[in-house]
C-alpha atoms as a PDB file:
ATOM      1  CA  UNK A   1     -11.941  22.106  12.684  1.00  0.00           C
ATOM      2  CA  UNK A   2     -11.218  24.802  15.347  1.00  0.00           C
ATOM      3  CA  UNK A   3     -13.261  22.442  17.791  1.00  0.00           C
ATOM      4  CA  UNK A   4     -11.370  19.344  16.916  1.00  0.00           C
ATOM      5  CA  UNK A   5      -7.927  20.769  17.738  1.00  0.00           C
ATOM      6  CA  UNK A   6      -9.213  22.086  21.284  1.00  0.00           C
ATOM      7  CA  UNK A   7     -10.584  18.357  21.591  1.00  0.00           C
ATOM      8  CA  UNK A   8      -7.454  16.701  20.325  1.00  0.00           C
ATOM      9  CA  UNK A   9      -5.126  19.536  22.719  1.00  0.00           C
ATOM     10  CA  UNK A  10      -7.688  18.271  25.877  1.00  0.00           C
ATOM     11  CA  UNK A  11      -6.800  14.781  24.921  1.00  0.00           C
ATOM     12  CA  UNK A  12      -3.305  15.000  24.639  1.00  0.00           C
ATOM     13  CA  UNK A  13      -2.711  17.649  27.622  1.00  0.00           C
ATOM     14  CA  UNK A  14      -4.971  16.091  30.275  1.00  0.00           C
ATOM     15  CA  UNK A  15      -2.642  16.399  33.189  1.00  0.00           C
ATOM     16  CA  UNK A  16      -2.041  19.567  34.729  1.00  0.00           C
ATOM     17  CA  UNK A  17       1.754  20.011  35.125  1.00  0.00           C
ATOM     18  CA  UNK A  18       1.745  21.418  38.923  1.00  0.00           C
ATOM     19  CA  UNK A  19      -0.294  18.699  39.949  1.00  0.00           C
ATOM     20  CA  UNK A  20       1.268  15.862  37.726  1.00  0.00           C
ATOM     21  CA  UNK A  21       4.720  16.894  39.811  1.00  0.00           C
ATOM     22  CA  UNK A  22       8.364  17.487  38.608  1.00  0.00           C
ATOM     23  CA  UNK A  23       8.854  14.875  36.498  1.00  0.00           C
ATOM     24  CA  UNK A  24       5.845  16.168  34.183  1.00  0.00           C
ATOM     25  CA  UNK A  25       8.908  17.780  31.612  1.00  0.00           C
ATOM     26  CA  UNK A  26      10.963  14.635  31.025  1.00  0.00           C
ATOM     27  CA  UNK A  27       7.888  12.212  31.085  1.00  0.00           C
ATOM     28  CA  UNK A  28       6.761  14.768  28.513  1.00  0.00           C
ATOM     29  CA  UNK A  29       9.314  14.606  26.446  1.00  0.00           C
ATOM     30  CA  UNK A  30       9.724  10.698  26.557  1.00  0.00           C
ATOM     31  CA  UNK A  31       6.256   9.930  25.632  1.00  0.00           C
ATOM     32  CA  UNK A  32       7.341  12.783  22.756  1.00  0.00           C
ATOM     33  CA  UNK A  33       9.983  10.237  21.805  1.00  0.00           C
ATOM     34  CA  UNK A  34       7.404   7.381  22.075  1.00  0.00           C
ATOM     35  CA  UNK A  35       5.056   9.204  19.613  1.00  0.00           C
ATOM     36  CA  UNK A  36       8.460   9.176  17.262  1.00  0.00           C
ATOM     37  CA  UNK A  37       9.221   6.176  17.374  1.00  0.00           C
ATOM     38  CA  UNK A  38       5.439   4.856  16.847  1.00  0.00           C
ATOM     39  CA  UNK A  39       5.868   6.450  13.492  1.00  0.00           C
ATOM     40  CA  UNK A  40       8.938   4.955  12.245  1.00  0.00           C
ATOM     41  CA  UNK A  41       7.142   1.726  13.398  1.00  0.00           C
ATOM     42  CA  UNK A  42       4.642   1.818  11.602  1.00  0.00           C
ATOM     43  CA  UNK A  43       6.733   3.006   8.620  1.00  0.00           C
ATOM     44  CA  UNK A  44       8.222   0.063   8.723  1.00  0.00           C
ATOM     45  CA  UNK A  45       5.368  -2.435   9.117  1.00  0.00           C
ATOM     46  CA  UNK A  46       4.092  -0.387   6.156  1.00  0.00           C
ATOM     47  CA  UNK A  47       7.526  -0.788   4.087  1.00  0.00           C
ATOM     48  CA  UNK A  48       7.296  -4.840   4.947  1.00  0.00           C
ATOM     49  CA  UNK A  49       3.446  -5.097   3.982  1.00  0.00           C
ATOM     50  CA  UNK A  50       4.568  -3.455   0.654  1.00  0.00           C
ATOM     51  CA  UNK A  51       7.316  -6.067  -0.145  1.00  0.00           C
ATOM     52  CA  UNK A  52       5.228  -8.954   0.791  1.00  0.00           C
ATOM     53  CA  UNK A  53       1.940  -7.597  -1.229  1.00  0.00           C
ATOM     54  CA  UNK A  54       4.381  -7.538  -4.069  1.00  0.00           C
ATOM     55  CA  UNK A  55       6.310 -10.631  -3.845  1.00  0.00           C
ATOM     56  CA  UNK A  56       2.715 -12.235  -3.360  1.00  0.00           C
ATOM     57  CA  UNK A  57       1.423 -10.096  -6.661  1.00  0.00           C
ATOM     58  CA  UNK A  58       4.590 -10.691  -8.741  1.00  0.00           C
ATOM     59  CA  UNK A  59       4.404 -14.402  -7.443  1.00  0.00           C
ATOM     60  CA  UNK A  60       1.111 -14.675  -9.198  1.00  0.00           C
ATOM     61  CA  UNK A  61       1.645 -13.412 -12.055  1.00  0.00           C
ATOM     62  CA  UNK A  62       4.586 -15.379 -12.824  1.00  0.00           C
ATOM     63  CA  UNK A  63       2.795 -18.856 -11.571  1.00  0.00           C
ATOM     64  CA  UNK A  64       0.074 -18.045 -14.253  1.00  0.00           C
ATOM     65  CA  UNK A  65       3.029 -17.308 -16.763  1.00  0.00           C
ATOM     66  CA  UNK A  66       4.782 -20.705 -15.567  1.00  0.00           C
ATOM     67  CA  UNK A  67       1.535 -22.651 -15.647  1.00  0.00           C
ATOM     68  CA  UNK A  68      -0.925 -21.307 -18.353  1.00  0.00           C
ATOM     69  CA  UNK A  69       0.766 -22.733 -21.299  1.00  0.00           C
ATOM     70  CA  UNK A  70      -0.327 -26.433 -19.528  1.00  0.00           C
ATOM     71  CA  UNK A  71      -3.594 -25.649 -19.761  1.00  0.00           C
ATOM     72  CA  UNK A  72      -6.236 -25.968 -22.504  1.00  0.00           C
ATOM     73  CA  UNK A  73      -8.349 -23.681 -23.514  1.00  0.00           C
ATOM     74  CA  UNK A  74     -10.920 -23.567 -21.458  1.00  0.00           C
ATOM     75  CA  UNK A  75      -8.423 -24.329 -17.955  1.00  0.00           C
ATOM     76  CA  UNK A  76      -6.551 -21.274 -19.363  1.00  0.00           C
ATOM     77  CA  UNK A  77      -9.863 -19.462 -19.060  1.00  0.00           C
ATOM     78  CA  UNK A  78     -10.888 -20.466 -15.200  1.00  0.00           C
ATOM     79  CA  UNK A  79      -7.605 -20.112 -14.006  1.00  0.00           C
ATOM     80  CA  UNK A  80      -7.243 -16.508 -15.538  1.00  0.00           C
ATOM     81  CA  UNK A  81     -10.609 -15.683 -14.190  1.00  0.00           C
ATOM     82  CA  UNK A  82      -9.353 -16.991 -11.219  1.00  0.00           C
ATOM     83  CA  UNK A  83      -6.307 -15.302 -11.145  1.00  0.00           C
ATOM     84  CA  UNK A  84      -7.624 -11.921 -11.783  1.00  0.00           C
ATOM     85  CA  UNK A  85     -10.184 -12.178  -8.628  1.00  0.00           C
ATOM     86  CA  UNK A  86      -7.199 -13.266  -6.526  1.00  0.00           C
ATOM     87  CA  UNK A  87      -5.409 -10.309  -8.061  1.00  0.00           C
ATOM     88  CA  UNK A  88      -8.059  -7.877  -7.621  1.00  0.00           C
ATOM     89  CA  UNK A  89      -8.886  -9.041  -3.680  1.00  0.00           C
ATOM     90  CA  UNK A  90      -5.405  -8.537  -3.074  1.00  0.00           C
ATOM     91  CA  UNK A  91      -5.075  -5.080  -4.820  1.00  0.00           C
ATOM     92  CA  UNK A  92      -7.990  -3.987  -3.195  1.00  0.00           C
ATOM     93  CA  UNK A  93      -6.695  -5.457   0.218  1.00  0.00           C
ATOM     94  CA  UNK A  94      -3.533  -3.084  -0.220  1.00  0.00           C
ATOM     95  CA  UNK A  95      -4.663  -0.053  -1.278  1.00  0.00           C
ATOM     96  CA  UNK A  96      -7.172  -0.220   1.959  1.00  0.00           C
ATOM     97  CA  UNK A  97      -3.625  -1.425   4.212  1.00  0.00           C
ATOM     98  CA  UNK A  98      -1.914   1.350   2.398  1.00  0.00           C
ATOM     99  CA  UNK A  99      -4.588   4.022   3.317  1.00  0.00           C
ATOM    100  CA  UNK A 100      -5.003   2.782   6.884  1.00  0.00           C
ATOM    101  CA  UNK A 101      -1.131   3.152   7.705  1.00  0.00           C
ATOM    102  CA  UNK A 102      -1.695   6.676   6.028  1.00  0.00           C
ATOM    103  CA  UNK A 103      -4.203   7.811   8.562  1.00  0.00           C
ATOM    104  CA  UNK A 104      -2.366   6.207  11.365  1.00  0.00           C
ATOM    105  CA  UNK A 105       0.507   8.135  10.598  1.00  0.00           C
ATOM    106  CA  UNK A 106      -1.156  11.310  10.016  1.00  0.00           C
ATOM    107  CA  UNK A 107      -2.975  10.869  14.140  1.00  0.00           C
ATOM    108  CA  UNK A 108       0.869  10.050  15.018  1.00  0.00           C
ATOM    109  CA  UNK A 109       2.036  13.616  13.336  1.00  0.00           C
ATOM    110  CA  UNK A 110      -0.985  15.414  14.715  1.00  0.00           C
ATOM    111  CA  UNK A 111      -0.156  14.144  17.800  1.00  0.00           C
ATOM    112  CA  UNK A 112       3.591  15.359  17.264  1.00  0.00           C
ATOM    113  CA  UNK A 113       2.705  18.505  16.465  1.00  0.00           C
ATOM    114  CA  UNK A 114       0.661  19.392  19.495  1.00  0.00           C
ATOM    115  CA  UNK A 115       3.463  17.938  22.059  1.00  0.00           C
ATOM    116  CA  UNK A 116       5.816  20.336  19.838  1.00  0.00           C
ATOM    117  CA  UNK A 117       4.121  23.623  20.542  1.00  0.00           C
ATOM    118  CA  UNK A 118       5.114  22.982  23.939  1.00  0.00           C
ATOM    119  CA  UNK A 119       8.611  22.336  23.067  1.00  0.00           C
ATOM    120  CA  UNK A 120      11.709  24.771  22.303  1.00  0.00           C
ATOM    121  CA  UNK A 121      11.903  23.213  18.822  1.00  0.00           C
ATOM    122  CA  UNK A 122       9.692  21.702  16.369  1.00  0.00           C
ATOM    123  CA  UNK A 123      11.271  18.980  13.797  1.00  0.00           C
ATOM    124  CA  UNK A 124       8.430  17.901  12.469  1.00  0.00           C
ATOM    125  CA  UNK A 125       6.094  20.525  12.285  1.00  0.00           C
ATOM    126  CA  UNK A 126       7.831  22.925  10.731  1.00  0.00           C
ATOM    127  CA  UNK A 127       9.322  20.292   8.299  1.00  0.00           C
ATOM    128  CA  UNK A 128       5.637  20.171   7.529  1.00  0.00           C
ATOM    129  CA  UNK A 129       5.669  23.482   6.800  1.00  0.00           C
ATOM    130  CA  UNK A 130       8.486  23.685   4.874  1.00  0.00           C
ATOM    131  CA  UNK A 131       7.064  21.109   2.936  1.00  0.00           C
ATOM    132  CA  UNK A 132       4.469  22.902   1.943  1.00  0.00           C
ATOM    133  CA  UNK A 133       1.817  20.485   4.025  1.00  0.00           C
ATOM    134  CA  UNK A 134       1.941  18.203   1.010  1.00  0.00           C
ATOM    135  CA  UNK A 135      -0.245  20.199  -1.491  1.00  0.00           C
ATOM    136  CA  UNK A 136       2.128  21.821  -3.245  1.00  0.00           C
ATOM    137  CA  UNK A 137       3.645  18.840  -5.752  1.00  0.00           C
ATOM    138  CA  UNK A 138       6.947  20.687  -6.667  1.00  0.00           C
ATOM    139  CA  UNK A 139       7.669  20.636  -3.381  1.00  0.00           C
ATOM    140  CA  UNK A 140       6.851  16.774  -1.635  1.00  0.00           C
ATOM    141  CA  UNK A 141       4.374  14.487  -2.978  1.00  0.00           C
ATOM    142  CA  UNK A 142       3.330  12.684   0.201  1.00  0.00           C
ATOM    143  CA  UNK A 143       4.642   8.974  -0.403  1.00  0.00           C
ATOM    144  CA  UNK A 144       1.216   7.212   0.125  1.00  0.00           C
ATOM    145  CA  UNK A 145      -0.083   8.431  -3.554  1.00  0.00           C
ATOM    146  CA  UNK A 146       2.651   6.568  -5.525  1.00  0.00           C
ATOM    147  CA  UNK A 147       2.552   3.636  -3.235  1.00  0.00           C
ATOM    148  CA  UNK A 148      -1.093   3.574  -4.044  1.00  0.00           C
ATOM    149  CA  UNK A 149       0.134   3.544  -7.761  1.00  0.00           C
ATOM    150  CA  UNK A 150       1.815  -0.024  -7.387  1.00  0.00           C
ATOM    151  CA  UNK A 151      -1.757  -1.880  -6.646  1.00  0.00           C
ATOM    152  CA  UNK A 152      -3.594  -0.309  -9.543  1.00  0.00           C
ATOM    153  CA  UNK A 153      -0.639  -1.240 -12.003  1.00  0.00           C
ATOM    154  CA  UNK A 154      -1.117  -4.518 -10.418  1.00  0.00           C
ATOM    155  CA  UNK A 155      -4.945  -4.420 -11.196  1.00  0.00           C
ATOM    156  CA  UNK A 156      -3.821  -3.305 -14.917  1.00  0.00           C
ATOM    157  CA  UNK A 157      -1.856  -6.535 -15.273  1.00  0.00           C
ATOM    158  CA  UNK A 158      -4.531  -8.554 -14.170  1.00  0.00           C
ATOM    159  CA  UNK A 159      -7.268  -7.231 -16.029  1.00  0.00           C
ATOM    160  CA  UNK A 160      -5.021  -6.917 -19.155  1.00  0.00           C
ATOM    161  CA  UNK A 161      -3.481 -10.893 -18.707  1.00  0.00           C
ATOM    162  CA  UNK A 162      -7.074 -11.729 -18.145  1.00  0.00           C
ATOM    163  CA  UNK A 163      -8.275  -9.930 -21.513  1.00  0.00           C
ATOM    164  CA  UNK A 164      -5.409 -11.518 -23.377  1.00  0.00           C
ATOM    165  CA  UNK A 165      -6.232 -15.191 -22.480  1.00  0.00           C
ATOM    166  CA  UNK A 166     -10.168 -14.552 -23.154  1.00  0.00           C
ATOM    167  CA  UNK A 167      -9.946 -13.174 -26.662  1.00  0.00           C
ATOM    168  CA  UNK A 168      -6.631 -15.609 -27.421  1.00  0.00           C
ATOM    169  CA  UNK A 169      -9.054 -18.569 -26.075  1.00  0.00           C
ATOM    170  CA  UNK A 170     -12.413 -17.441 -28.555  1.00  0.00           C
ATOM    171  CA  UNK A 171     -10.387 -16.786 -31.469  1.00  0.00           C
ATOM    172  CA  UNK A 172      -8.614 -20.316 -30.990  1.00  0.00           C
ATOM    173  CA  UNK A 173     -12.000 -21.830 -29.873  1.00  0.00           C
ATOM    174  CA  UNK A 174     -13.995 -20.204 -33.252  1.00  0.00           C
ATOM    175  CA  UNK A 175     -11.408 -21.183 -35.340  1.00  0.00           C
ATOM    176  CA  UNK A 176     -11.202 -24.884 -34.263  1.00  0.00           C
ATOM    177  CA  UNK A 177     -14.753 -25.318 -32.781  1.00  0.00           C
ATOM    178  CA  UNK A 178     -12.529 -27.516 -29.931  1.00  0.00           C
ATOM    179  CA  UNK A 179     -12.656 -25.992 -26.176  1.00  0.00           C
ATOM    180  CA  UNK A 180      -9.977 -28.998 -25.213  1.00  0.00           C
ATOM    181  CA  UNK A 181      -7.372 -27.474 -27.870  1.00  0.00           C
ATOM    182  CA  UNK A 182      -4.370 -26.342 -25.488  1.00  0.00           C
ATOM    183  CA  UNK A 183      -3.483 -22.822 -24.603  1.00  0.00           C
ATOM    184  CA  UNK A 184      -0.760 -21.659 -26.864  1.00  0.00           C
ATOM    185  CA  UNK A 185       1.203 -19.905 -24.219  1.00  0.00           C
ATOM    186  CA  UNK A 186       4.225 -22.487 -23.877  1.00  0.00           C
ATOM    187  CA  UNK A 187       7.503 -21.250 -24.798  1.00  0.00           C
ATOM    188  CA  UNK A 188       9.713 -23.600 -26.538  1.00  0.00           C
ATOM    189  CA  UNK A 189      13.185 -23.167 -25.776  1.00  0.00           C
ATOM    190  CA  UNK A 190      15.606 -22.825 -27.801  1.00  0.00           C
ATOM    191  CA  UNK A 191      18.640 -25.209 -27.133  1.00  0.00           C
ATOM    192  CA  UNK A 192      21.976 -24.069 -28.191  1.00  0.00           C
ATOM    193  CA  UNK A 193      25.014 -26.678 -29.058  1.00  0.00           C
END
């Protein structure tokens, strides 16, 4: 670990300031600002993947809602079997997306950190620290592990929806002996005068 944080230093510090010349302090401290506002960036590509992985999600559960009660029996089958895989690719998809901007935020803040020690102040790192790095719960529970809990209640749904259309479809199926009988997910509605 030692190692890697001479490595990441070397990588970070390769110009030597009397040679780079007298601007070496303010180009310094721009790229510091860069590194800043890389992270916000990505924060909010992040925030928008989020919103459109659950408009998507919430979108298909609420077409097979919408659509299921058209179906018969055995339609209401393939296109909750469908549905779930959809459901569970795009889960899966998210939680990856979700861990991905995680570590690309985390290089950003290493990153930060290092061009801090060289600075008269440092925000972030000793936010960190005050933080208690993230392990301590009562403290800050790093964002990433309840946006990861939006994808598995999202996999829940599916799986559940899925398991509900199954066992409604063999207990309407052994009971009638007729795979063509329709779903019985429609909702009538209820007209008032």
């Amino acid at each position: 670990m030692a190692k890697d944080k001479v490595v990441i230093k070397e990588e970070i510090f390769k110009a030597d300031p009397a040679a780079y010349g007298p601007d070496y302090t303010s180009h310094l401290i721009e790229q510091y600002r860069m590194a800043v506002d890389a992270v916000h960036k990505t924060s909010e590509r992040r925030s928008q993947a989020n919103n459109f992985l659950m408009s998507i999600n919430t979108g298909l559960i609420a077409l097979t809602g919408f659509i299921i009660g058209d179906l018969t029996i055995i339609g209401a089958l393939v296109w909750a079997i469908f549905m779930m895989l959809v459901g569970l690719i795009l889960c899966n998809y998210w939680k990856t997306l979700l861990k991905s901007y995680q570590s690309l935020n985390r290089g950003k803040f290493t990153i930060i950190h290092e061009i801090e020690k060289v600075l008269p102040v440092s925000v972030f790192s000793s936010e960190w620290v005050v933080l208690g790095r993230g392990k301590v719960p009562e403290v800050h529970t790093p964002f990433t592990n309840t946006e990861l809990l939006i994808p598995k209640l999202y996999t829940f749904f599916y799986v559940a929806i899925t398991i509900m259309v199954i066992v409604t479809s063999l207990v309407i199926y052994f009971q009638t002996g007729d795979s063509t009988m329709p779903f019985p997910a429609k909702v009538e509605y209820m007209h008032i005068e």
